[in-house]
Protein backbone atom coordinates (compact mmCIF):
# COMPACT_ATOMS: atom_id res chain seq x y z
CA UNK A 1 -0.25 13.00 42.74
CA UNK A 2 0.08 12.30 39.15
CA UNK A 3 -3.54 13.06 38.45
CA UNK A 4 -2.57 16.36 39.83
CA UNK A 5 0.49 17.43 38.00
CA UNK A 6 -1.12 16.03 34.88
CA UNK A 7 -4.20 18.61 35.47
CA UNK A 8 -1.89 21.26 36.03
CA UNK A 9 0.35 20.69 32.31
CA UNK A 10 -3.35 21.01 30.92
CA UNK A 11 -4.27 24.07 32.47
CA UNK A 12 -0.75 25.62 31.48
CA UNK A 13 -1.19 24.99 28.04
CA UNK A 14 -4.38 26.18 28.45
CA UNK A 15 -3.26 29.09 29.70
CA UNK A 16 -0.48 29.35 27.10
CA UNK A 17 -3.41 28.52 24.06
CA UNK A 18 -5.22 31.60 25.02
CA UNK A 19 -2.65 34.16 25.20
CA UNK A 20 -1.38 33.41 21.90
CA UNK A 21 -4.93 33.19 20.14
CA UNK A 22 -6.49 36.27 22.31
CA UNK A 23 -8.90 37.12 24.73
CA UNK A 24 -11.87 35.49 22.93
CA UNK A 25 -14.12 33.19 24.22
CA UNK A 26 -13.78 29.58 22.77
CA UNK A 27 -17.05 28.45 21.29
CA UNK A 28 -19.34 26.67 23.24
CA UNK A 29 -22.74 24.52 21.86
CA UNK A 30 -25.93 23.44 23.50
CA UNK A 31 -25.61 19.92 22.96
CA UNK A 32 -28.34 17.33 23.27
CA UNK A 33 -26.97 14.34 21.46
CA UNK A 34 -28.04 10.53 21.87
CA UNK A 35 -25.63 9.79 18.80
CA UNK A 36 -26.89 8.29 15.08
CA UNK A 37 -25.94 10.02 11.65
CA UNK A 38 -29.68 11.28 11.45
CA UNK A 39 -29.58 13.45 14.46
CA UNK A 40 -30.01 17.54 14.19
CA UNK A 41 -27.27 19.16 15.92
CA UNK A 42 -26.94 22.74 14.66
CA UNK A 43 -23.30 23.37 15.01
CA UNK A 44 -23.52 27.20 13.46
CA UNK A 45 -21.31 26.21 10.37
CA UNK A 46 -18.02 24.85 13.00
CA UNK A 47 -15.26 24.03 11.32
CA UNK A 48 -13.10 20.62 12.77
CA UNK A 49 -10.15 19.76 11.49
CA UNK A 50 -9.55 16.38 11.42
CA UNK A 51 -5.74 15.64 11.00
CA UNK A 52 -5.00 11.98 9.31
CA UNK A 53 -1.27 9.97 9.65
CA UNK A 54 -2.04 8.23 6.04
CA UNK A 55 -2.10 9.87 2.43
CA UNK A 56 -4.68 11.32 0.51
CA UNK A 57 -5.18 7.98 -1.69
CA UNK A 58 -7.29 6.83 1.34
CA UNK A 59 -10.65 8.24 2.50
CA UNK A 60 -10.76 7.69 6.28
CA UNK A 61 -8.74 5.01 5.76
CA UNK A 62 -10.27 3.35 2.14
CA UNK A 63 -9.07 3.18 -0.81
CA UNK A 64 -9.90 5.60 -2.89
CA UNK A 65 -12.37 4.46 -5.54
CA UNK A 66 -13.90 1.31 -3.56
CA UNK A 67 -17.17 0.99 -1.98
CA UNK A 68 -16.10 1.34 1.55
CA UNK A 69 -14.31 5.46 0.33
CA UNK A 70 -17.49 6.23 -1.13
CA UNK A 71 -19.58 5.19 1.79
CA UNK A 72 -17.13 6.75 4.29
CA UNK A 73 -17.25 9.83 1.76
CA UNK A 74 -21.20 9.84 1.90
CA UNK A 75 -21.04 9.91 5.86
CA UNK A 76 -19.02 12.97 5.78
CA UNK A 77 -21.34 15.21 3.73
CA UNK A 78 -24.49 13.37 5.75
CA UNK A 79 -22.60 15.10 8.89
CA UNK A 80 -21.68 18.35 7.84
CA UNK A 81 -25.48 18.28 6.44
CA UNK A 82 -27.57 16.96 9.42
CA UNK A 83 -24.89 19.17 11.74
CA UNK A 84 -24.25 22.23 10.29
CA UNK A 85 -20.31 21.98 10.40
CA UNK A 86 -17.53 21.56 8.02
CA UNK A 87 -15.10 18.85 8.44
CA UNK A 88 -11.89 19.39 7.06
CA UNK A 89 -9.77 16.91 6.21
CA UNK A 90 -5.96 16.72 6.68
CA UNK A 91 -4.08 13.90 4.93
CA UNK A 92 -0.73 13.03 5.73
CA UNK A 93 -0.02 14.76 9.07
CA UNK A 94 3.27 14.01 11.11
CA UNK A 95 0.93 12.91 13.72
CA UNK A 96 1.34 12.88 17.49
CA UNK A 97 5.17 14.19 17.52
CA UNK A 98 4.01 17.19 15.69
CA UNK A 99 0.92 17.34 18.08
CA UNK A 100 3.30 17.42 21.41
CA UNK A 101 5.45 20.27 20.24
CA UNK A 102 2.83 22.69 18.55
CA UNK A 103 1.10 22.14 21.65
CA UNK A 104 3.88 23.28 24.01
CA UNK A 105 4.83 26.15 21.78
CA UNK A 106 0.89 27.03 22.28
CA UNK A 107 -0.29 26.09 18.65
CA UNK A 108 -3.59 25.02 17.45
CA UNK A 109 -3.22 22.11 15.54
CA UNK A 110 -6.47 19.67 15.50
CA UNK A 111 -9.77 19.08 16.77
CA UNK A 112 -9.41 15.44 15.70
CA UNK A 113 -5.95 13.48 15.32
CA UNK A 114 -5.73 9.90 13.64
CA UNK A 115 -2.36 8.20 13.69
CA UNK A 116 -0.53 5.66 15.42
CA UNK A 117 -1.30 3.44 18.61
CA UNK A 118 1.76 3.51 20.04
CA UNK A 119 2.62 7.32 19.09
CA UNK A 120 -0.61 8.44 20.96
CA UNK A 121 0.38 7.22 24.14
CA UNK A 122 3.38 9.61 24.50
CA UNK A 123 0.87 12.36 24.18
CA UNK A 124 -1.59 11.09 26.44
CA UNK A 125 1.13 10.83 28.73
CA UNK A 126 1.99 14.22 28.18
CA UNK A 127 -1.24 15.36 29.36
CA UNK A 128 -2.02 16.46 25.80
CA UNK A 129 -5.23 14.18 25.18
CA UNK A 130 -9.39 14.40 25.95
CA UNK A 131 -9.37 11.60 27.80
CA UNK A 132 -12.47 9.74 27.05
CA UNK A 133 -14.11 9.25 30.72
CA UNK A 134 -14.99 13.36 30.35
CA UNK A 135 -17.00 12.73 27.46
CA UNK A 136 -19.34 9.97 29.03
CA UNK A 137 -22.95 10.92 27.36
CA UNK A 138 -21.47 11.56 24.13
CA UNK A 139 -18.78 8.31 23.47
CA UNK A 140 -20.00 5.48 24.66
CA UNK A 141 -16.33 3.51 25.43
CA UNK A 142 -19.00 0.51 26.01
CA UNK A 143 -20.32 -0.02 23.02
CA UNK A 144 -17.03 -2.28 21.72
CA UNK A 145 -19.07 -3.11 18.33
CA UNK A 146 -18.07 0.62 17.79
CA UNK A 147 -15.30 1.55 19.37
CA UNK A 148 -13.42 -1.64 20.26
CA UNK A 149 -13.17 -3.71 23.53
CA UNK A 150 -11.25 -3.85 26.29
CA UNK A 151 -8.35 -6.06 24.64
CA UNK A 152 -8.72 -3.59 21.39
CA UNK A 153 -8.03 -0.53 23.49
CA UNK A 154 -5.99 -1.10 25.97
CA UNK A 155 -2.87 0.11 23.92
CA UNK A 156 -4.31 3.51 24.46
CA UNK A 157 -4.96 3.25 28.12
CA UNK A 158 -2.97 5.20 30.73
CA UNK A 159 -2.85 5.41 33.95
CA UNK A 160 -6.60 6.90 34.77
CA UNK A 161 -8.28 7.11 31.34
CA UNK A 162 -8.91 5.57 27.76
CA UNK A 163 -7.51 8.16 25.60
CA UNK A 164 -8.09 7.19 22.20
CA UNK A 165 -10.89 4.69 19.97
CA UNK A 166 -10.68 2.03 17.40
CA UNK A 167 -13.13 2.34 14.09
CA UNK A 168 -13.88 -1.57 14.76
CA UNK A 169 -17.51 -1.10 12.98
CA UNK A 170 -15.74 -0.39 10.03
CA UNK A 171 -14.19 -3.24 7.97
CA UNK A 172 -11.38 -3.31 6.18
CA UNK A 173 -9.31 -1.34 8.88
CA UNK A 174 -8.64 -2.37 12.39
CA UNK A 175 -9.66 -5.63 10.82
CA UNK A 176 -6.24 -5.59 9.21
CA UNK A 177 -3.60 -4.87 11.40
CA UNK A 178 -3.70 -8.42 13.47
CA UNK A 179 -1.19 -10.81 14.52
CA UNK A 180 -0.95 -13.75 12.90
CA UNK A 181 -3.52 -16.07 11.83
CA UNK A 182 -2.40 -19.82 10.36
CA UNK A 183 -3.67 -19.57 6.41
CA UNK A 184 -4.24 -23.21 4.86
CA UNK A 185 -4.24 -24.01 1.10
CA UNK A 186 -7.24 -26.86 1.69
CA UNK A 187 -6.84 -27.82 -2.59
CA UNK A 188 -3.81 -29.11 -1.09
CA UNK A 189 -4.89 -30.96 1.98
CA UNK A 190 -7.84 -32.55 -0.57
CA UNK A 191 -5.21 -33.92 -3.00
CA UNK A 192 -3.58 -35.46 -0.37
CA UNK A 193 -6.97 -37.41 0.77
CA UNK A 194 -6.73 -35.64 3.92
CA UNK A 195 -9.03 -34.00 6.86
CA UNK A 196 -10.50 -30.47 6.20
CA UNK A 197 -9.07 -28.79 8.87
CA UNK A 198 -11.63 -26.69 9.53
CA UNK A 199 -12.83 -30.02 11.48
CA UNK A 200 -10.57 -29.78 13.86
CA UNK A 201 -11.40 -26.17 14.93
CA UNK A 202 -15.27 -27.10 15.08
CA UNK A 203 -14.65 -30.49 17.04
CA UNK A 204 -11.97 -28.47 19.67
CA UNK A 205 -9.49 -30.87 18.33
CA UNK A 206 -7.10 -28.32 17.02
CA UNK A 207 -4.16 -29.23 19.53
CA UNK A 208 -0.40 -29.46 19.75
CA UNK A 209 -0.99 -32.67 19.12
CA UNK A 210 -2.98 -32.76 16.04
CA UNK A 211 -0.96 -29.65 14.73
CA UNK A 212 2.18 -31.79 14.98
CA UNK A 213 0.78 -34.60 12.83
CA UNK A 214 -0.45 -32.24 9.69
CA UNK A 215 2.95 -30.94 9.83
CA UNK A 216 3.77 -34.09 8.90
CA UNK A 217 0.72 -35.28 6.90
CA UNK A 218 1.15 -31.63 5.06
CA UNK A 219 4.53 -31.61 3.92
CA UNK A 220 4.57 -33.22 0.11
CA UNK A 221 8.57 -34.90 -0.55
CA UNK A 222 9.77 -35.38 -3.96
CA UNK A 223 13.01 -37.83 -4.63
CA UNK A 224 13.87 -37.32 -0.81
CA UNK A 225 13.95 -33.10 -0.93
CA UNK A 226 10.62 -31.35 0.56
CA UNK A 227 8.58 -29.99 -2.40
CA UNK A 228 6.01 -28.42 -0.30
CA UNK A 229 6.52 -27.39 3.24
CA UNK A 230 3.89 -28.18 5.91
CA UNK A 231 4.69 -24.50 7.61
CA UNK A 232 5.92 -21.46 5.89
CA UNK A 233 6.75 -19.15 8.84
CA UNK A 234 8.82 -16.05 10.31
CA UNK A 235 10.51 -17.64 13.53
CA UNK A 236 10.18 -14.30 15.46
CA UNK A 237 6.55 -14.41 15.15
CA UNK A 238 5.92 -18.12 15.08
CA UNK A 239 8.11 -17.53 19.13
CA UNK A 240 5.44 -14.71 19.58
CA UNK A 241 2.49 -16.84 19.37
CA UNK A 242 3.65 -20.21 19.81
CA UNK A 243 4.37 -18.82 23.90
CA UNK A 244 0.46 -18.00 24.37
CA UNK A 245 -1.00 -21.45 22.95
CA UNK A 246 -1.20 -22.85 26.33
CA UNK A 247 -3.16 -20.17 27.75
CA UNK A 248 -0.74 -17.96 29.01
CA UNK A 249 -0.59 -14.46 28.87
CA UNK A 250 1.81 -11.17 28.47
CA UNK A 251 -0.53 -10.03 31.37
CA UNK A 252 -1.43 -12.65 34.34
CA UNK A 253 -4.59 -11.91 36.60
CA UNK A 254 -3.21 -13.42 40.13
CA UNK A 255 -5.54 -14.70 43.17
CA UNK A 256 -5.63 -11.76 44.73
CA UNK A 257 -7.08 -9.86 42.07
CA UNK A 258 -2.80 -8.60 41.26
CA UNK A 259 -1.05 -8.36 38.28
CA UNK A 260 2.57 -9.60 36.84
CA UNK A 261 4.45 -10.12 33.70
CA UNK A 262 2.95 -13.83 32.65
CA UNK A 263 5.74 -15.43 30.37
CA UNK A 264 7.33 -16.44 33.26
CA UNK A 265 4.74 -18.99 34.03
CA UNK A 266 4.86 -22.95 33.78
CA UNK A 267 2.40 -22.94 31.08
CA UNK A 268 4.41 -20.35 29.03
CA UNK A 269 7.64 -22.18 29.81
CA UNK A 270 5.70 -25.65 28.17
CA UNK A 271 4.85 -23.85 25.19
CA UNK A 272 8.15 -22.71 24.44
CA UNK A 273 9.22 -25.87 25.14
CA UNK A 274 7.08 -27.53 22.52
CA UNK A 275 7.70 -24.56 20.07
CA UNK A 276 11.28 -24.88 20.44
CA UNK A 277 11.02 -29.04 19.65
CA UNK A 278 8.93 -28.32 16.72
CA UNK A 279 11.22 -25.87 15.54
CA UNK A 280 14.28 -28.16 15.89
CA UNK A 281 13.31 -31.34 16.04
CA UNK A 282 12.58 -34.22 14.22
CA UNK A 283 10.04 -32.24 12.49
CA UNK A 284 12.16 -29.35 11.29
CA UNK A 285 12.02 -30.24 7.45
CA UNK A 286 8.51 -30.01 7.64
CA UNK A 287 9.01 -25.67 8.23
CA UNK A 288 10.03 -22.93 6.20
CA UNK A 289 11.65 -19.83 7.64
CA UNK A 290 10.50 -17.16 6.05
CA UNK A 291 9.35 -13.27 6.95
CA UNK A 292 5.54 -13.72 6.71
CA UNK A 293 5.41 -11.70 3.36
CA UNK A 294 6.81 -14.30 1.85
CA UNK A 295 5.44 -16.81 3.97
CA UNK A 296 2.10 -16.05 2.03
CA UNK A 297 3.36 -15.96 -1.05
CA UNK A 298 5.00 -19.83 -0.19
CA UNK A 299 1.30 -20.42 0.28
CA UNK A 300 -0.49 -18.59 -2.72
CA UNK A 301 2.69 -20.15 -4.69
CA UNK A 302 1.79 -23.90 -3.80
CA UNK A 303 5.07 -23.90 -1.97
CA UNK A 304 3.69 -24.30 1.65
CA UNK A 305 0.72 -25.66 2.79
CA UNK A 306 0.21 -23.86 5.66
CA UNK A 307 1.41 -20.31 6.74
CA UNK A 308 2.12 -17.91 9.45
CA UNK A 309 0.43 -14.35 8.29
CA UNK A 310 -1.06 -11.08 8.81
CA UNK A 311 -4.95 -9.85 8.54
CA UNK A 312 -4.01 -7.87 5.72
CA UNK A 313 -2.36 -10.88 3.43
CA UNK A 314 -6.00 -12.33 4.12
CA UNK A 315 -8.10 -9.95 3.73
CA UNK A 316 -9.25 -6.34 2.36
CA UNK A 317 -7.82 -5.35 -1.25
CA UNK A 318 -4.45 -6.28 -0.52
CA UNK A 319 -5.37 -9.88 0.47
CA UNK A 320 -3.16 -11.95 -1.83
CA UNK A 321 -4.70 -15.07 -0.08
CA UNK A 322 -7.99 -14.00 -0.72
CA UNK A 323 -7.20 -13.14 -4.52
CA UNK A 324 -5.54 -16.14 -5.66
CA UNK A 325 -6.53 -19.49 -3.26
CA UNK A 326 -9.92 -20.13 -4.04
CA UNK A 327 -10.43 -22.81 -1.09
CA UNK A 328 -8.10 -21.42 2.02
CA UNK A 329 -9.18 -21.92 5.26
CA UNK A 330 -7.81 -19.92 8.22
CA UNK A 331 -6.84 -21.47 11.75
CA UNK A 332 -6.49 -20.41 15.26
CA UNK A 333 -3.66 -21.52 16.69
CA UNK A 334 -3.86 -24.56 18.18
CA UNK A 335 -4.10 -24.90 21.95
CA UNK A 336 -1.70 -26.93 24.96
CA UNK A 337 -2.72 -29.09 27.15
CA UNK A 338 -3.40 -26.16 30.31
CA UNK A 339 -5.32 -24.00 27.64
CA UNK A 340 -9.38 -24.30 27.04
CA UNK A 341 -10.86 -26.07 24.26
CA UNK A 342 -10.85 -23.75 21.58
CA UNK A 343 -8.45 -21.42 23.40
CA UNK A 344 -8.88 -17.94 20.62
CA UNK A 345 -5.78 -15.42 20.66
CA UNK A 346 -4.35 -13.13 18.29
CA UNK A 347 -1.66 -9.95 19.08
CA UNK A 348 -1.09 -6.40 17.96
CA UNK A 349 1.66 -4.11 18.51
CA UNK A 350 -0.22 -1.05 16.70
CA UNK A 351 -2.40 0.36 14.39
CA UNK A 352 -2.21 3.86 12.53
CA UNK A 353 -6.10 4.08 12.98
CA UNK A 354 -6.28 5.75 16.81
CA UNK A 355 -8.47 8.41 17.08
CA UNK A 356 -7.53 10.97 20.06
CA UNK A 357 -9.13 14.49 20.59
CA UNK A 358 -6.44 16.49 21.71
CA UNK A 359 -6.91 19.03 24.94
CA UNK A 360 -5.59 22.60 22.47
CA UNK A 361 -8.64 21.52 20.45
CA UNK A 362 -11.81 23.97 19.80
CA UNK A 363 -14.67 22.73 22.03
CA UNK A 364 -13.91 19.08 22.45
CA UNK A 365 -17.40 18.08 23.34
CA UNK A 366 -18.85 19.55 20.12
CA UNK A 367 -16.60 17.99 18.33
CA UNK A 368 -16.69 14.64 19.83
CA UNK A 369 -20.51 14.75 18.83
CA UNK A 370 -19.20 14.82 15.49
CA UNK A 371 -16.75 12.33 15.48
CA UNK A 372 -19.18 9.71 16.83
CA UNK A 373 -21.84 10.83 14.17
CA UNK A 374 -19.12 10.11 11.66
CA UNK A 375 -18.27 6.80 12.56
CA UNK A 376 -21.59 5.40 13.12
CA UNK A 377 -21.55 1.80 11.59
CA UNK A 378 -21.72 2.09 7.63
CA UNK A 379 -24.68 1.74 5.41
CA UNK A 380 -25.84 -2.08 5.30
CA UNK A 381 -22.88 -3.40 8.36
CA UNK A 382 -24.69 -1.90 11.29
CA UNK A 383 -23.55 -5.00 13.07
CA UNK A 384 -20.76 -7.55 13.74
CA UNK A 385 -23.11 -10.34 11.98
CA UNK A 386 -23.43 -7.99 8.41
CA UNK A 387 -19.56 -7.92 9.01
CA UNK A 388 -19.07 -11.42 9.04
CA UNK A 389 -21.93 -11.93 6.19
CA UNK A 390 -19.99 -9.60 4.22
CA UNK A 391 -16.87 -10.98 4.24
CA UNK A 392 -18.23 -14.46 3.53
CA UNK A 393 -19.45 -13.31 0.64
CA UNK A 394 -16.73 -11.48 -0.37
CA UNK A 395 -13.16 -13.19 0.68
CA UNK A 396 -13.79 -16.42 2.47
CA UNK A 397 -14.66 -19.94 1.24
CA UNK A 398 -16.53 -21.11 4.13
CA UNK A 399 -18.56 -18.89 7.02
CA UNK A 400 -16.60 -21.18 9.20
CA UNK A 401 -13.29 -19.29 8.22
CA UNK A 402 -14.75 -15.77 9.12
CA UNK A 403 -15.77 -16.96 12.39
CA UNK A 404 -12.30 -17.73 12.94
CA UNK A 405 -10.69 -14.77 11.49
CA UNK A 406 -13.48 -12.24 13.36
CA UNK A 407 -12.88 -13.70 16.81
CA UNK A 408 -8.76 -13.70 16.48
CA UNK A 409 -9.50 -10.11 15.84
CA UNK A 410 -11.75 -9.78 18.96
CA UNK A 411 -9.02 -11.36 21.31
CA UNK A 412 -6.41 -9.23 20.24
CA UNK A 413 -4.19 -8.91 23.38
CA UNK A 414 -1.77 -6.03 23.24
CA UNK A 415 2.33 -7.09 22.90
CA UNK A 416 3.79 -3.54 24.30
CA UNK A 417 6.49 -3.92 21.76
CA UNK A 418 6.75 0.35 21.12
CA UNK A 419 8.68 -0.21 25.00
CA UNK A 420 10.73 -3.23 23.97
CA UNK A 421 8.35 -6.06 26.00
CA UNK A 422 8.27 -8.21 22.47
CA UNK A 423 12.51 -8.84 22.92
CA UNK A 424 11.95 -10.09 26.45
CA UNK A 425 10.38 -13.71 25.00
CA UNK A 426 11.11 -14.02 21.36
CA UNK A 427 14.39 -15.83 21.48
CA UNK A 428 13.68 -18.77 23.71
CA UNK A 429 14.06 -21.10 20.27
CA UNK A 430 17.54 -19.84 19.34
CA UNK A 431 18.97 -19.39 22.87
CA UNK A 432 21.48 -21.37 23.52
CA UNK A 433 20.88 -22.83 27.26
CA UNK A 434 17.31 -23.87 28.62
CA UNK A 435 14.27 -22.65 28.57
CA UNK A 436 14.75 -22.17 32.33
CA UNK A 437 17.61 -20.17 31.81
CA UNK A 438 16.17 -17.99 29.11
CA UNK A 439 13.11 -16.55 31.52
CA UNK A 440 15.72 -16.20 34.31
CA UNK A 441 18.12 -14.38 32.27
CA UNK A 442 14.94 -11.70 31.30
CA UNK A 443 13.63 -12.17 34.28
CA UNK A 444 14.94 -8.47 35.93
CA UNK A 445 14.40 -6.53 32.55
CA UNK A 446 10.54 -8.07 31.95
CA UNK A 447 9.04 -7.43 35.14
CA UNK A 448 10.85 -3.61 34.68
CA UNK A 449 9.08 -3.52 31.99
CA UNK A 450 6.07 -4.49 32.68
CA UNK A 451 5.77 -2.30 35.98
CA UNK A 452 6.70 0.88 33.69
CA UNK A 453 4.60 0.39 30.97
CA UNK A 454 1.64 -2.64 31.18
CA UNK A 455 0.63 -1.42 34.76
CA UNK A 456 -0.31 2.26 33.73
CA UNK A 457 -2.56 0.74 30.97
CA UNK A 458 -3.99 -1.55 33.25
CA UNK A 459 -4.55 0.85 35.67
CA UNK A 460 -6.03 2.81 32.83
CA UNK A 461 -8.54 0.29 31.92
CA UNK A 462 -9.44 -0.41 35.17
CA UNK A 463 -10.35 3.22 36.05
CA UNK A 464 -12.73 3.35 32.99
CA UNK A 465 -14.26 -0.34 33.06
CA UNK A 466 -13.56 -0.89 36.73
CA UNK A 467 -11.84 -4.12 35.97
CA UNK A 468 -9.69 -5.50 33.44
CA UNK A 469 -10.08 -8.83 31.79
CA UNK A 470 -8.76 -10.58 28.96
CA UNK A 471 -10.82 -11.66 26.38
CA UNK A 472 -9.45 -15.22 24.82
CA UNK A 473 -11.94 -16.28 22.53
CA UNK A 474 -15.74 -18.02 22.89
């Protein structure tokens, strides 16, 4: 039924498109694509307008004046050549609110539309995206070195369709926009004669356990007052993770092949537990509160020994971490005692680099031939391994450190928080009765949730992978 009513809001604004533009014919090309930036496609000189959420001081994304703009500025004229089209480029567009009303008023606004994550899924639910199934042949949704996987995307799934893609072959974007990776100073942890702890992540040793005791062993006292801080963390986001280090999820797979809201699990309960002892107990001197800005800076400052951060205070041109800590080393978190060895996880509520097609644009088939010529993997990182040998070279002190750092941003799990899921479990360490008592009193409002807005997605992904698993790690 709501495939249906969602076919028949596309054919009235169909309807609507052409009566305001004219009788005219929309174009249609004889395609025969099998994808690559060297492929002749004669597009007869098409124009597609390509409408970007960020400013001009970016090119697709790069900083202007880096070698990642002038590569991603080389692909566009390589296009436009090899295709015969023009790409225009839009900076600074109001995005997918400006999309949903210029599309019910019967305006043409885009052939391509880049903005936000979360934005994008009120027009997909609208009816007012390609959805990316109808494409099959020309986007290749399985090829997650390019476009993502299923953990990646699944914040732009809905309900029978994927209806947006990530740029994952291209560094220095989606690579950024990850939640929240545990930055160590390691000068620090070698003046104080202690383990490298990149040890511990090789040797699966990295456990509450272990994490517990360099909280201790990191956290440098001077005449009885802490000069430097084992942790420097935001407590919001320290709850937000802390919950899934025992191998629970937002999103729990049942026996019966089901799904249901997962924080209200026994291993989810025992993390919080533990989080909310560390957090309170007797090793509360060892931890800075702090937004994770600043949590960094505690870090880059010699304050803290160990932070709580984003992808972007690590890496990419903004990296302070990367700038001015020669020796850093960057953790997963570590795992409970119902997690795997080695249990990988990282979250994201969002990123402003979702590419949709929307349905009022000119022949959405030619132009997704274009969009997947332009984002063909750049010159020299046709792979996740030139990735990762890039970034060794260029921001990390060990190879060890990317590994950990690229496969947080593979097991990216989505946290729902543009519907309000993230308040339903971040306040188990302040609240003032059990942890028991917290779930129960969320208990109602989470599962509403969860049926409202985490079913349609996984009912999304299911309908273009057939299943839906998370990915947590190697």
């Amino acid at each position: 039924m709501k495939k249906i009513a969602k076919l028949l809001i596309i054919a009235m604004l169909i309807s609507v498109f052409s009566s305001a533009c004219g009788s005219s014919e929309p174009e249609v090309f004889d395609l025969d694509y099998s994808g690559g930036t060297g492929e002749t496609v004669d597009l007869e000189g098409r124009e597609v307008i390509y409408n970007l959420c960020y400013d001009s001081s970016k090119v697709l994304g790069f900083e202007d004046n880096t070698e990642f703009a002038d590569l991603a500025r080389t692909r566009i004229d390589e296009v436009e050549k090899n295709m015969n089209c023009n790409i225009e480029i839009v900076y600074g567009s109001p995005g997918f609110a400006e999309l949903i009303s210029t599309s019910f008023a019967g305006t043409f606004m885009c052939d391509i539309l880049c903005g936000e994550t979360n934005h994008s899924i009120d027009a997909a639910r609208a009816g007012l995206l390609v959805g990316m199934s109808s494409l099959d042949g020309i986007i290749d949704v399985n090829d997650a070195e390019k476009w993502g996987n299923k953990n990646q995307l699944l914040g732009m799934c809905w309900e029978d369709d994927l209806y947006g893609l990530l740029p994952i072959a291209w560094p220095e974007l989606t690579m950024l926009v990850f939640g929240y990776p545990l930055a160590v100073n390691v000068n620090i942890v070698s003046q104080l004669g202690l383990t490298d702890p990149r040890d511990y992540v090789e040797n699966k040793a990295w456990t509450w356990a272990q994490f517990e005791e360099c909280l201790e062993a990191w956290t440098v006292m001077e005449g009885g007052e802490v000069k430097t801080y084992g942790l420097s963390a935001y407590i919001n986001t320290f709850q937000q993770m802390f919950i899934r280090t025992n191998g629970a999820s937002l999103i729990e797979k049942t026996a019966d092949g089901s799904y249901k809201y997962g924080f209200g699990s026994p291993a989810a309960m025992k993390a919080m537990e533990k989080a909310r002892e560390i957090w309170t107990g007797d090793l509360s001197y060892t931890i800075k509160d702090a937004g994770y800005g600043p949590a960094s800076e505690m870090l880059v400052n010699g304050e803290a020994t160990m932070c709580l951060t984003g992808g972007s205070f690590i890496y990419g041109s903004d990296g302070i971490i990367s700038k001015n800590v020669e020796n850093f080393t960057v953790l997963p978190w570590p795992y409970g005692p119902d997690a795997e060895p080695g249990h990988t996880f990282s979250n994201f509520s969002g990123t402003g680099y979702c590419i949709t097609i929307p349905v009022m644009g000119r022949d959405p088939e030619s132009t997704a031939v274009v969009l997947d010529a332009v984002y063909e993997p750049l010159t020299g990182l046709d792979s996740f391994e030139a990735i990762k040998e890039h970034m060794s070279r260029y921001y990390f002190f060990d190879p060890r450190d990317t590994e950990v750092y690229f496969d947080m941003n593979l097991a990216m799990h989505f946290n729902f928080g543009y519907c309000g899921m993230v308040d339903q479990y971040i306040n188990y360490i302040t609240h003032s009765g059990t942890v028991t008592s917290y779930i129960e009193s969320k208990e109602v409002s989470a599962e509403n949730l969860f049926e409202e807005y985490v079913m349609p997605a996984i009912r999304g992904a299911e309908a273009v992978w057939g299943s839906y698993e998370e990915y947590n790690g190697k």
